[in-house]
Protein backbone atom coordinates (compact mmCIF):
# COMPACT_ATOMS: atom_id res chain seq x y z
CA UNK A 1 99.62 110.06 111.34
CA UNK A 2 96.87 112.56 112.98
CA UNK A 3 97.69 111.64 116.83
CA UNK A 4 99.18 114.89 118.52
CA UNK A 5 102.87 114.02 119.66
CA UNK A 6 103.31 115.69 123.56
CA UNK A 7 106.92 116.39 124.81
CA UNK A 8 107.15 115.76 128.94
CA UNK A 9 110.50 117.18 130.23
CA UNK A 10 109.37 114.97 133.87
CA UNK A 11 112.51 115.93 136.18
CA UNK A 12 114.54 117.66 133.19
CA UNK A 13 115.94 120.78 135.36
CA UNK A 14 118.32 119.04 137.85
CA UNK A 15 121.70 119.91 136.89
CA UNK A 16 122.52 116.15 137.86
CA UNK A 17 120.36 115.49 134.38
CA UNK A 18 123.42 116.89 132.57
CA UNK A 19 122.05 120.18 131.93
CA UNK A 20 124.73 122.60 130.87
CA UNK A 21 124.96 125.51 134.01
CA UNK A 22 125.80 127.53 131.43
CA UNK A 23 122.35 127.63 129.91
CA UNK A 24 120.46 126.70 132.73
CA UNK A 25 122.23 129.06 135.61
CA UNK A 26 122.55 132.16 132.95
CA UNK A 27 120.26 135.08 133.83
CA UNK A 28 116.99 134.93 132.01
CA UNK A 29 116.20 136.59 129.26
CA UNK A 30 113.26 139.22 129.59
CA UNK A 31 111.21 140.99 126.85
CA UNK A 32 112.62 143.89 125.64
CA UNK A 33 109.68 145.25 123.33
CA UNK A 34 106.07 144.65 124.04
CA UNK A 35 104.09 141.80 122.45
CA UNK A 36 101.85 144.13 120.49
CA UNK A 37 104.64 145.39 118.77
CA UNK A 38 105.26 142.11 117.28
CA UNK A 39 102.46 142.68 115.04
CA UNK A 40 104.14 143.82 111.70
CA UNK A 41 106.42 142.24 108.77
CA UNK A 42 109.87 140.92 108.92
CA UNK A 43 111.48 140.62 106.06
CA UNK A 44 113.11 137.26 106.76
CA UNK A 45 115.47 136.19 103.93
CA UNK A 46 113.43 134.14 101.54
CA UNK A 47 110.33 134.08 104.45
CA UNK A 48 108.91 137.01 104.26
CA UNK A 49 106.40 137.40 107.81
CA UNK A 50 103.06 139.45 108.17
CA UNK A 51 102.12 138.91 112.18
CA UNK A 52 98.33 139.03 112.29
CA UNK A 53 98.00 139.37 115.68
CA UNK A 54 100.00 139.10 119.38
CA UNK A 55 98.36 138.69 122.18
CA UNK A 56 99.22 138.34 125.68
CA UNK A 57 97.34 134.79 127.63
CA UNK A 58 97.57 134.37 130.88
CA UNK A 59 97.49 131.69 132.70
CA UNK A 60 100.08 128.52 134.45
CA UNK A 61 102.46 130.09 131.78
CA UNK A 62 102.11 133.71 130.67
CA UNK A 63 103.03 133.92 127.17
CA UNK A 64 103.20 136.21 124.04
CA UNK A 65 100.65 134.32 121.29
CA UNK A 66 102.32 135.24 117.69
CA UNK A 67 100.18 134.09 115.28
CA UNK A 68 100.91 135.14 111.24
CA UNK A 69 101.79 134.28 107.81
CA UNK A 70 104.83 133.54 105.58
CA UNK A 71 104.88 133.83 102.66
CA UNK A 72 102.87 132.43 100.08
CA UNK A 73 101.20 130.45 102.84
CA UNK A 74 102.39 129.15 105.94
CA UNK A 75 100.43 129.23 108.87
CA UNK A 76 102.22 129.32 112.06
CA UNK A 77 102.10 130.23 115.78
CA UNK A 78 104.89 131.14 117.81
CA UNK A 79 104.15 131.42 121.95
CA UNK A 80 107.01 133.19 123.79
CA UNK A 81 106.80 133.15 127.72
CA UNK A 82 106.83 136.62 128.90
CA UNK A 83 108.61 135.59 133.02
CA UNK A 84 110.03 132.32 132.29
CA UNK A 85 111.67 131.22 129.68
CA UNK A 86 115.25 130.32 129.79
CA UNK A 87 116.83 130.71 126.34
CA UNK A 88 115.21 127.17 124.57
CA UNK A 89 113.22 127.40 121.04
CA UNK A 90 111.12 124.19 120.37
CA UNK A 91 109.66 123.33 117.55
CA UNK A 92 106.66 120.80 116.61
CA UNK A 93 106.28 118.56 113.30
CA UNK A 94 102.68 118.19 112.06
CA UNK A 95 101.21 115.00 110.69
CA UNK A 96 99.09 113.90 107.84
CA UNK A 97 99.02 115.84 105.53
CA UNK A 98 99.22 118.65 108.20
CA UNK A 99 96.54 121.92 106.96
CA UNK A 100 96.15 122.56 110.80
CA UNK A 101 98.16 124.19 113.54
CA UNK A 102 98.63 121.47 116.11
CA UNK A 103 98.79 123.89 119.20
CA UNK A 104 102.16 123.68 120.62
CA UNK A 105 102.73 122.78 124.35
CA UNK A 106 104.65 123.81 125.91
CA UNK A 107 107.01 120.98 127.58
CA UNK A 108 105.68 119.60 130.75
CA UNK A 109 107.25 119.24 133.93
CA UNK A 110 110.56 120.99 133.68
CA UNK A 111 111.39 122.49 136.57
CA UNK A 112 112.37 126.23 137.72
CA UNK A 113 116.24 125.53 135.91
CA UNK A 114 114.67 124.78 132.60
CA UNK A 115 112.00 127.03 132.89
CA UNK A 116 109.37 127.48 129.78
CA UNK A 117 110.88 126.82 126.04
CA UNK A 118 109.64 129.63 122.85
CA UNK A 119 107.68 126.96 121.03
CA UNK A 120 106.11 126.77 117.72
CA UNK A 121 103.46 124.83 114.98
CA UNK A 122 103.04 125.56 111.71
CA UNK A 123 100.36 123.91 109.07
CA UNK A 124 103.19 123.76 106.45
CA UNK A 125 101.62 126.12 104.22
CA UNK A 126 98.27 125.50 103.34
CA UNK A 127 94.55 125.52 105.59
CA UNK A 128 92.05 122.11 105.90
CA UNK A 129 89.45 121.47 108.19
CA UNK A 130 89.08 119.15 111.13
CA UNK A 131 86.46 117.89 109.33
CA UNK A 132 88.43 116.41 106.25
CA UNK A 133 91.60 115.83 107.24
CA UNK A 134 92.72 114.28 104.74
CA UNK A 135 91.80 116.99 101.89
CA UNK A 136 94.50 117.36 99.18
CA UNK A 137 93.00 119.59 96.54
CA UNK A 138 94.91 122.09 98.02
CA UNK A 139 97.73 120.50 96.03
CA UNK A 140 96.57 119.25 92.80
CA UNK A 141 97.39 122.40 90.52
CA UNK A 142 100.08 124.20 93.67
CA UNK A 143 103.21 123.57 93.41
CA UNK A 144 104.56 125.92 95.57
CA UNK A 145 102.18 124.60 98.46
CA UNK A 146 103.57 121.40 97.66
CA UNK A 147 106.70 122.21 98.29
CA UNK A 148 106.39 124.00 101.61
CA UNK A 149 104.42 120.58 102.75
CA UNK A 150 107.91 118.69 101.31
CA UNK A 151 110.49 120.30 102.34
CA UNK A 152 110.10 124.37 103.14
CA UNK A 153 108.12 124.91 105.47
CA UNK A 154 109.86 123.96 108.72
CA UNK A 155 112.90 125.33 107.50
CA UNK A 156 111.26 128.30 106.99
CA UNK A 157 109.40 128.60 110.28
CA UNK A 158 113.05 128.23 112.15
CA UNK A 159 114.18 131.14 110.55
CA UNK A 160 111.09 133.20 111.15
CA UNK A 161 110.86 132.14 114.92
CA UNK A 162 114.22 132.80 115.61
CA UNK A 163 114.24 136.49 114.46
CA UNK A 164 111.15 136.90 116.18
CA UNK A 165 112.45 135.44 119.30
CA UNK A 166 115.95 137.42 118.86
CA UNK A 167 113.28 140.59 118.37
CA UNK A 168 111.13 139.96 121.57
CA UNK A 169 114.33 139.25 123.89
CA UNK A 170 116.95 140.50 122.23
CA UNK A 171 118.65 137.80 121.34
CA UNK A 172 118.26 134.38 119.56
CA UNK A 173 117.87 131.44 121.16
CA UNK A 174 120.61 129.49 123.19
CA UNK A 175 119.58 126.28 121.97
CA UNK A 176 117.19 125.00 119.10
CA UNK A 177 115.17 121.76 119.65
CA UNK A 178 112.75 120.07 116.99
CA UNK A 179 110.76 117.09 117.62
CA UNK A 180 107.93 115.04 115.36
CA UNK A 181 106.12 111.96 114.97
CA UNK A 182 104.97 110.55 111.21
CA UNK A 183 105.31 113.27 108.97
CA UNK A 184 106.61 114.96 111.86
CA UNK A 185 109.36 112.49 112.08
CA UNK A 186 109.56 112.91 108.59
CA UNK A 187 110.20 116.84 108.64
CA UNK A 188 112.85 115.97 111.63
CA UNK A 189 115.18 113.87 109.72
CA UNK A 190 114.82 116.18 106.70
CA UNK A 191 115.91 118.76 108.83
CA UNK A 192 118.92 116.79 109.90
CA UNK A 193 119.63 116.23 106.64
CA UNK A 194 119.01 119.63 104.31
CA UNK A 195 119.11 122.17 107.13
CA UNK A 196 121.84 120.80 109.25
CA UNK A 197 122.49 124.06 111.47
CA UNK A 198 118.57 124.67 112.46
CA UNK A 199 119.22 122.78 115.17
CA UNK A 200 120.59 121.56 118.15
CA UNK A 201 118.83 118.31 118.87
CA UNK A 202 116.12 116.61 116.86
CA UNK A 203 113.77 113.59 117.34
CA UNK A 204 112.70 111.97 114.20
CA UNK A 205 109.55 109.81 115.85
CA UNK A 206 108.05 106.76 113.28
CA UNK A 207 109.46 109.25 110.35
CA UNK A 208 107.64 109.02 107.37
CA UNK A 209 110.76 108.85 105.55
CA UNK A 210 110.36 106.46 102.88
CA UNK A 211 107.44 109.22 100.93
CA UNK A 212 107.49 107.87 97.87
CA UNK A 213 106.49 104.14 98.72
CA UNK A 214 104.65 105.16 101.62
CA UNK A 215 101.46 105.94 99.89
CA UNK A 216 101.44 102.93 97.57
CA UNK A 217 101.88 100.89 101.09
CA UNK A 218 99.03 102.79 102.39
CA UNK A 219 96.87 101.64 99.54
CA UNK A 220 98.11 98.25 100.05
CA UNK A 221 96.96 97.69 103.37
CA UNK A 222 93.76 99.58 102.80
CA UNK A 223 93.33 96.82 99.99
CA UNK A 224 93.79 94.16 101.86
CA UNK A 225 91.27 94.59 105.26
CA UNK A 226 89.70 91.86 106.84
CA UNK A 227 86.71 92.42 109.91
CA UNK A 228 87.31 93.85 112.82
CA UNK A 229 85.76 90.54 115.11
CA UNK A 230 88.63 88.57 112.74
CA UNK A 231 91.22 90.60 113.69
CA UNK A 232 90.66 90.40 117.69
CA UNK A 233 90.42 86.80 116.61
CA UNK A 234 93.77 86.97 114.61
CA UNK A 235 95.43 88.73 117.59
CA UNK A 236 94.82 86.39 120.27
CA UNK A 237 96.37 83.88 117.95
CA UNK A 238 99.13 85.34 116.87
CA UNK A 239 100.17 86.45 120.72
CA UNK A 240 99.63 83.16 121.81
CA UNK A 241 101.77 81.73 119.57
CA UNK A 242 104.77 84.41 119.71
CA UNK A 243 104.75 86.25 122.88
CA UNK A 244 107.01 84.34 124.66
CA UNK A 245 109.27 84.31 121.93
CA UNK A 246 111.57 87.28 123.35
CA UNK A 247 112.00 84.95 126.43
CA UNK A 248 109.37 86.74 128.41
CA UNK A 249 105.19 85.95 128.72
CA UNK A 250 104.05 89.57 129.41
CA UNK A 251 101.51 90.35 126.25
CA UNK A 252 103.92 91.88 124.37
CA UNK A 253 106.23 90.70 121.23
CA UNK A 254 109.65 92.83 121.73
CA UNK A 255 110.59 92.04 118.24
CA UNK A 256 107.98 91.01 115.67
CA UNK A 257 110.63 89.51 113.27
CA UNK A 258 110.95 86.33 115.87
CA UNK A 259 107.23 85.72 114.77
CA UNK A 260 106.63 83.06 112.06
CA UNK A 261 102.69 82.68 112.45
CA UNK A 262 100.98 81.38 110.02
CA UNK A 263 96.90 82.45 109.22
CA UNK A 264 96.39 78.93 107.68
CA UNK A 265 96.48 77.82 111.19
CA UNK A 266 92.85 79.90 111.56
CA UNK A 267 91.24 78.25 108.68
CA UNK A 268 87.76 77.74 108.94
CA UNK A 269 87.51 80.44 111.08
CA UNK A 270 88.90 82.70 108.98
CA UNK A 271 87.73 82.33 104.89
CA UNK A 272 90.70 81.65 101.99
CA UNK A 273 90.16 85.36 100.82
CA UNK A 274 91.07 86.49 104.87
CA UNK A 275 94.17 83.98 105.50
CA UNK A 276 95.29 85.68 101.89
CA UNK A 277 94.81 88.93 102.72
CA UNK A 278 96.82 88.41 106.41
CA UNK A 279 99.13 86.93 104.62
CA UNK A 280 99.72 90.20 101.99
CA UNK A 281 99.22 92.77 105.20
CA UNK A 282 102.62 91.22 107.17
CA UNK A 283 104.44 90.62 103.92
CA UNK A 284 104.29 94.31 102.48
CA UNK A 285 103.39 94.84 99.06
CA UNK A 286 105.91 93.93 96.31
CA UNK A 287 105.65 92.90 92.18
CA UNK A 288 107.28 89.68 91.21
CA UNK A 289 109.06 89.70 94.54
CA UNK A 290 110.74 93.13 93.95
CA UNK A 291 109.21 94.68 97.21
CA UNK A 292 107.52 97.87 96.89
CA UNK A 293 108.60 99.09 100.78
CA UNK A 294 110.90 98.00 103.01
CA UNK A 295 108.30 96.60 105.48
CA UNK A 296 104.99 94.90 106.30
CA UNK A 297 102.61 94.97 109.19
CA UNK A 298 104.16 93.95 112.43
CA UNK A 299 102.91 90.36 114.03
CA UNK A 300 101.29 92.01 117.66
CA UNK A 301 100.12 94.86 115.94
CA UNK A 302 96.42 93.91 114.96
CA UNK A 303 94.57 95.55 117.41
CA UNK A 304 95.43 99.16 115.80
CA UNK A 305 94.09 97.65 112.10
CA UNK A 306 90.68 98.31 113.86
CA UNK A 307 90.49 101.77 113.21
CA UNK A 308 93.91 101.88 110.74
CA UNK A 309 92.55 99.77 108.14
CA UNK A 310 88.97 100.13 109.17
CA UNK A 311 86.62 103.15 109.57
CA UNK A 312 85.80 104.50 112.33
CA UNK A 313 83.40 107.00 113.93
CA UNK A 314 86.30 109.29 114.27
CA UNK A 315 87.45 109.77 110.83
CA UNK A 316 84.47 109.09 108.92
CA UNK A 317 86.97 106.63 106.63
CA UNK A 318 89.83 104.25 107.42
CA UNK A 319 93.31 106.38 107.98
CA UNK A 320 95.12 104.23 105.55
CA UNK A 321 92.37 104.61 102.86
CA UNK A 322 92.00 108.21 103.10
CA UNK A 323 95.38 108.83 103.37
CA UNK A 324 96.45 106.96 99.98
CA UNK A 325 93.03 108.41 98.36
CA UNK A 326 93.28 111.53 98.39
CA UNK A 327 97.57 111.80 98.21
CA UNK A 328 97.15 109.33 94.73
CA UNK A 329 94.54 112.01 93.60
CA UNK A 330 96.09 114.92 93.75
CA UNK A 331 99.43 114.89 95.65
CA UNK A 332 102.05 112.59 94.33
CA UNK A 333 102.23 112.64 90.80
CA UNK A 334 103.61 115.64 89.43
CA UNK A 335 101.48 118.43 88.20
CA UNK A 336 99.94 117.50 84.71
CA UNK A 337 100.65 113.80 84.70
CA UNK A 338 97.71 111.33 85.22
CA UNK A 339 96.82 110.49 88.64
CA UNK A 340 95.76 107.47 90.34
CA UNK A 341 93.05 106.45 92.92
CA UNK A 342 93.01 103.83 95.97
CA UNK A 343 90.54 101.99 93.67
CA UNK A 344 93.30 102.14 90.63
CA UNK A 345 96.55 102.46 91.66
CA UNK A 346 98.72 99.24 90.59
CA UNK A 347 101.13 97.46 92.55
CA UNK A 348 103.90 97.47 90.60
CA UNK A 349 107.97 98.82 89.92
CA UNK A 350 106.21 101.07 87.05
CA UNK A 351 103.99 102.85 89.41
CA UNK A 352 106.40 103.07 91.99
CA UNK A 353 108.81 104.78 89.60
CA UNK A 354 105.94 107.50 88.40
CA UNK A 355 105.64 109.16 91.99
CA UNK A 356 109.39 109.32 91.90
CA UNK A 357 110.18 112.50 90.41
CA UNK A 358 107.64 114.05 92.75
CA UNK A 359 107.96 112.23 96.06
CA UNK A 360 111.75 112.58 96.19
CA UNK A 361 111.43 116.21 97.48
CA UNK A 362 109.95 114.79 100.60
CA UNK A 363 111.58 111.76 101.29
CA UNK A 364 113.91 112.47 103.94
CA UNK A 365 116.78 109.29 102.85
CA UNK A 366 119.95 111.31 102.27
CA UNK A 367 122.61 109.18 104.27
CA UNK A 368 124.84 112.59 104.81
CA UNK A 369 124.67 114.04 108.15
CA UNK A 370 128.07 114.84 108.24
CA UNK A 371 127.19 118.85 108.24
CA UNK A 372 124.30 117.86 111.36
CA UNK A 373 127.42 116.06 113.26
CA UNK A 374 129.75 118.77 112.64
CA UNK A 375 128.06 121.48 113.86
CA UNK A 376 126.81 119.19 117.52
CA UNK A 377 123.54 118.38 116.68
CA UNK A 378 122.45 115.22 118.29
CA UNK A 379 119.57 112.86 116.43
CA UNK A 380 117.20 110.51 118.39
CA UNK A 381 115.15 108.37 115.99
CA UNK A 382 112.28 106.41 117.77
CA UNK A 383 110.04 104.02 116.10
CA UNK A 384 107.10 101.81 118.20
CA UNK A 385 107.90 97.31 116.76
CA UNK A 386 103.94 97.41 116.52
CA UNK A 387 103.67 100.57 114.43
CA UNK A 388 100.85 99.71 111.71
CA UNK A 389 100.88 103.22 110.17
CA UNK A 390 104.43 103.15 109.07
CA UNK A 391 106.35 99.79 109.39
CA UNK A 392 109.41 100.11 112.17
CA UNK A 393 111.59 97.79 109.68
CA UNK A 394 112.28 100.81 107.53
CA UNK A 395 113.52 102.86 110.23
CA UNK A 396 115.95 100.21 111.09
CA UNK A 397 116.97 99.86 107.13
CA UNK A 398 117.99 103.15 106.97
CA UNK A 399 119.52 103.39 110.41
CA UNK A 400 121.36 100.20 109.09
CA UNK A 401 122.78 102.34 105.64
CA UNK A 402 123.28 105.82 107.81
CA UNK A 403 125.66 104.24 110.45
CA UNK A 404 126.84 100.68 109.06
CA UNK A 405 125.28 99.25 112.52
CA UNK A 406 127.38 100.98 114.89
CA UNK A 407 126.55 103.08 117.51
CA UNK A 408 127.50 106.65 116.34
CA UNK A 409 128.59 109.43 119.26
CA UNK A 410 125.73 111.59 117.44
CA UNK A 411 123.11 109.60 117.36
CA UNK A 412 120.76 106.87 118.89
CA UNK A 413 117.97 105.18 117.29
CA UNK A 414 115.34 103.54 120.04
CA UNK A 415 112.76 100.80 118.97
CA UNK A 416 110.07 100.73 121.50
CA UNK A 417 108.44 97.13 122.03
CA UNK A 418 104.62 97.07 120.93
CA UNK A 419 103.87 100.81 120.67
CA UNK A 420 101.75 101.72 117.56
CA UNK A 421 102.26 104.64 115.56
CA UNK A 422 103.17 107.34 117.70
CA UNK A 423 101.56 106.52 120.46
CA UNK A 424 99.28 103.59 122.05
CA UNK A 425 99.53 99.67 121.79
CA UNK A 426 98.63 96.52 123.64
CA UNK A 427 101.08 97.47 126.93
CA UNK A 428 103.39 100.17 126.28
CA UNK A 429 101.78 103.08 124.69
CA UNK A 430 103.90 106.13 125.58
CA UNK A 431 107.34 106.88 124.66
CA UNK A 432 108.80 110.81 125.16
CA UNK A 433 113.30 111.15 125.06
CA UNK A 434 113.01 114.90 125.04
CA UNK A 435 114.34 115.15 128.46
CA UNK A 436 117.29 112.94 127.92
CA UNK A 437 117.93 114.64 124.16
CA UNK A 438 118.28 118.05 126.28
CA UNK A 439 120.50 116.38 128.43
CA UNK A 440 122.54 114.98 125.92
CA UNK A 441 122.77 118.24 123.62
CA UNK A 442 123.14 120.72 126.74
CA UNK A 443 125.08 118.22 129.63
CA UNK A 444 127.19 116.10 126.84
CA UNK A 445 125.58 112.49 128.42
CA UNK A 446 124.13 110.83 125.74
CA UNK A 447 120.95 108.85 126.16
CA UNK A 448 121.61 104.88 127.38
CA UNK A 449 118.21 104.05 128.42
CA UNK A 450 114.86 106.44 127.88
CA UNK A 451 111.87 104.65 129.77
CA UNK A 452 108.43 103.88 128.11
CA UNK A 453 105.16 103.46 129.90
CA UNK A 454 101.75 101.83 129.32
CA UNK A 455 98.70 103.57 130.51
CA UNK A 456 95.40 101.82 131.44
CA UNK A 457 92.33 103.11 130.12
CA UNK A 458 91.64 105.61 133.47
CA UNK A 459 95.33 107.07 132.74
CA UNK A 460 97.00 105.00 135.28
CA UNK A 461 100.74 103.76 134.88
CA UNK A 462 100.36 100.65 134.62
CA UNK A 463 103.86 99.37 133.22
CA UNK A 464 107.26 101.21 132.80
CA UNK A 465 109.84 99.43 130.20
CA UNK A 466 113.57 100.24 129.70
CA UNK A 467 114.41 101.02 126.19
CA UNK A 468 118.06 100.74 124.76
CA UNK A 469 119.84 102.12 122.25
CA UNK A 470 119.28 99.88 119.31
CA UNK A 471 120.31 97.05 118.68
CA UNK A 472 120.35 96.61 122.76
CA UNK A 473 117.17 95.18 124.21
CA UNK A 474 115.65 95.15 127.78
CA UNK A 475 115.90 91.56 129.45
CA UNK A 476 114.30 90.54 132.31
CA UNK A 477 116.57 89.68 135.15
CA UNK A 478 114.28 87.00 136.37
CA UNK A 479 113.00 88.97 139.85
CA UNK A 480 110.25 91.11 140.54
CA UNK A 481 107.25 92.82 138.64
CA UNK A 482 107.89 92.69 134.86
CA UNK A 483 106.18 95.76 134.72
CA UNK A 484 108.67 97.58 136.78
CA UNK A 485 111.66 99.15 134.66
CA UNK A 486 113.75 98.32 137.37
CA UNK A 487 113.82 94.86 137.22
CA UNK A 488 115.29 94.87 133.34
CA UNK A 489 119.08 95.11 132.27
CA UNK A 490 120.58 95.70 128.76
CA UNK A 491 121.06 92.67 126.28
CA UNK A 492 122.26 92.26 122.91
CA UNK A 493 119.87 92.46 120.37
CA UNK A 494 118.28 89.37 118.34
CA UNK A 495 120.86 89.32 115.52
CA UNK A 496 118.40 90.43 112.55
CA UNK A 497 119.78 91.21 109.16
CA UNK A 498 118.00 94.97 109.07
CA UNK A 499 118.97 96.00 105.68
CA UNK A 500 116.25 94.96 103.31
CA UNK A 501 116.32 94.81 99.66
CA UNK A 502 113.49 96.40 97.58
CA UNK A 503 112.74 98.58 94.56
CA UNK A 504 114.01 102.01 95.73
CA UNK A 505 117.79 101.52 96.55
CA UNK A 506 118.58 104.19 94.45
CA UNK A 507 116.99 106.49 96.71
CA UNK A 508 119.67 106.87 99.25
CA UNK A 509 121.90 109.69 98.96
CA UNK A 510 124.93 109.25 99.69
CA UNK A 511 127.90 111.44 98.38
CA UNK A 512 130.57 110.18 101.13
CA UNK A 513 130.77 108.22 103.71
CA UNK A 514 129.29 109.09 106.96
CA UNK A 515 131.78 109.27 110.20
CA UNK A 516 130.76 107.41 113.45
């Protein structure tokens, strides 16, 4: 949930991409006030905005450095290039439980046509340090910081960028783009869903939407760790027994579902209490075989337990431990209730119902997008098969309730084979569909394949994967490199039942039905 999610635009600019001439050939849009007159207040409708400070950086790409407050609490910077920017706003997601402005980037590799996007980060309205993290005492007694975490504070920092954008050129943006990974992912699909006209295009990356079981699976794999010489042990096990599985012997599992590996198989290397504890992490925590979340951890994904489930010299503390810690403690349970601990919490429907009335403000589940479709927003979910922080089979349940498993002329969900969360797995560790999102929302040609790479450890391509639209799958077409894209075509998917039954159902909101 803390690994910084990077948009690369690669060869976006080419008209031949699908870029709209009308956005890409229309004059560009220069400053017409100075950036130190950006420092003052807007009063933004329900965001009210005190600038601190606007500076002018120079550099590969001069910008204007907006940096302020809105109100209570919301930390955000805004850059706006001062000779190249061509009309685009882009906005980041934070993860975690955010506290820090991840600085925003601006998109690599564009070209002169696209030129440099207004981009923006916010904390979500409240201040941690790098040091902890995962600190939530911010929100044990705050509601209102709570809420701006939830739901508010992207919302808000749209609004807020946008007039300052429509102040510094003088106008608003021609087109809106959001993209997030984790929470991030979270706050994109919320987006979708509450503020449908924000924006243009959106990708929800492994979206944390499911908040309210989340933690409790956090806590369940943190319960349930083994060492980290048993899980390289468990890996090389469970690949050998399921990578070829997809049809294809190239140390990766495509779908982790075709797996059926059994830990028994590694007894007396592994003790009782391990083979047990395997056994809990894939299943996914549940009471009386009411399941808890609709997911478990992914067969290929072991490697990432190392520092998921385990410390690490990094974080001081396992993610998944510090993450359901310190959100039990002072996070999830409304204000005034009793809390819970990692050490306490309790596995059961009961439980999961207390952090309902709370959670539900951030869960981002509503099966309406109707408004998003209407108004031409475009949606790219992404999810990595070996994501341990947030299992990819809850993605695909909700994709499976949003669209009835069709293919919707709004919207394209993308499971990437292996990745972990975010980014990084055992072959493919990089995954980025901004370029063909723009493409899509500005040229009208939406996405049919977005190519994913794997990186060796000196940052050399070392593999480059075709990913479909789900349920399509890349297939070998029995000639060449298999870690060329090029030598992969289309398929049909395995034929896995995606929707998955579990305790919160009634989560969903649905008030009609969607249209395809």
């Amino acid at each position: 949930m803390f690994r910084k999610f990077l948009v690369s635009c690669v060869v976006l600019a080419t008209v031949g991409a699908g870029i709209a001439p009308a956005v890409a050939g229309e004059s560009r849009p220069r400053p017409v006030r100075s950036c130190a007159d950006l420092v003052r207040t807007f009063d933004v409708p329900d965001a009210r905005t005190r600038v601190a400070s606007a500076t002018v950086v120079t550099g590969a790409t001069e910008f204007c450095d907006v940096r302020g407050t809105i109100e209570p609490n919301i930390g955000f910077q805004l850059k706006l290039p001062t000779r190249t920017y061509q009309g685009r706003y882009l906005q980041y997601g934070c993860g975690g439980f955010c506290g820090i402005i991840g600085d925003p980037a601006f998109p690599q590799g564009c070209g002169p046509s696209f030129g440099d996007a207004a981009v923006a980060a916010t904390d979500d309205g409240h201040q941690v340090s790098l040091e902890n993290g995962f600190d939530t005492t911010w929100a044990a007694n705050n509601q209102k910081a709570r809420d701006d975490l939830f739901f508010r504070a992207p919302h808000a920092l749209s609004k807020v960028s946008k007039h300052i954008i429509a102040k510094f050129y003088g106008k608003a943006p021609k087109k809106s783009y959001f993209t997030g990974c984790s929470n991030g992912g979270r706050e994109a699909l919320l987006l979708a869903q509450r503020y449908p006209h924000d924006f243009d295009g959106i990708i929800a990356a492994a979206p944390a939407a499911y908040y309210t079981a989340l933690i409790g699976y956090e806590a369940w794999i943190a319960r349930n760790t083994i060492p980290n010489d048993k899980i390289f042990l468990l890996h090389g096990a469970v690949m050998k027994a399921c990578d070829g599985l997809d049809g294809l012997v190239d140390g990766q599992i495509d779908d982790p579902r075709l797996c059926e590996f059994d830990p028994a198989t590694l007894a007396g290397q592994l003790t009782d209490d391990e083979i047990a504890r395997v056994r809990r992490l894939y299943a996914g925590p549940s009471d009386r075989g009411t399941r808890l979340y609709p997911g478990g951890q992914a067969y290929g994904s072991e490697l990432s337990w190392t520092f998921w489930l385990n410390p690490t010299p990094e974080f001081g503390q396992a993610i998944a431990a510090g993450l359901a810690d310190n959100a039990l403690k002072h996070l999830v349970y409304p204000i005034g209730q009793p809390h819970s601990s990692l050490a306490t919490f309790e596995f059961t429907v009961r439980e999961f119902r207390r952090l309902v009335s709370e959670t539900v403000k951030a869960n981002a589940l509503s099966l309406d997008l109707r408004e998003f479709r209407r108004s031409g927003g475009k949606l790219v979910i992404w999810h990595g098969a070996g994501d341990q922080g947030i299992p990819f089979e809850g993605t695909l349940d909700y994709w499976q309730r949003l669209t009835g498993g069709r293919t919707p002329d709004w919207a394209r969900l993308f499971v990437v084979p292996s990745m972990w969360h975010c980014a990084g797995g055992d072959t493919l560790t990089e995954f980025d569909p901004f370029r063909e999102l723009v493409s899509w929302v500005e040229g009208g040609r939406a996405p049919f394949r977005v190519i994913a790479s794997g990186r060796d450890q000196a940052g050399n391509v070392v593999r480059t994967r075709p990913v479909f639209p789900y349920p399509l799958r890349a297939k070998y077409d029995g000639s060449g490199s298999v870690d060329d894209a090029a030598n992969f075509v289309a398929a049909p998917g395995f034929g896995f039942s995606d929707r998955i039954r579990w305790a919160g159902e009634d989560l969903y909101y649905r008030p009609g039905p969607v249209a395809p």
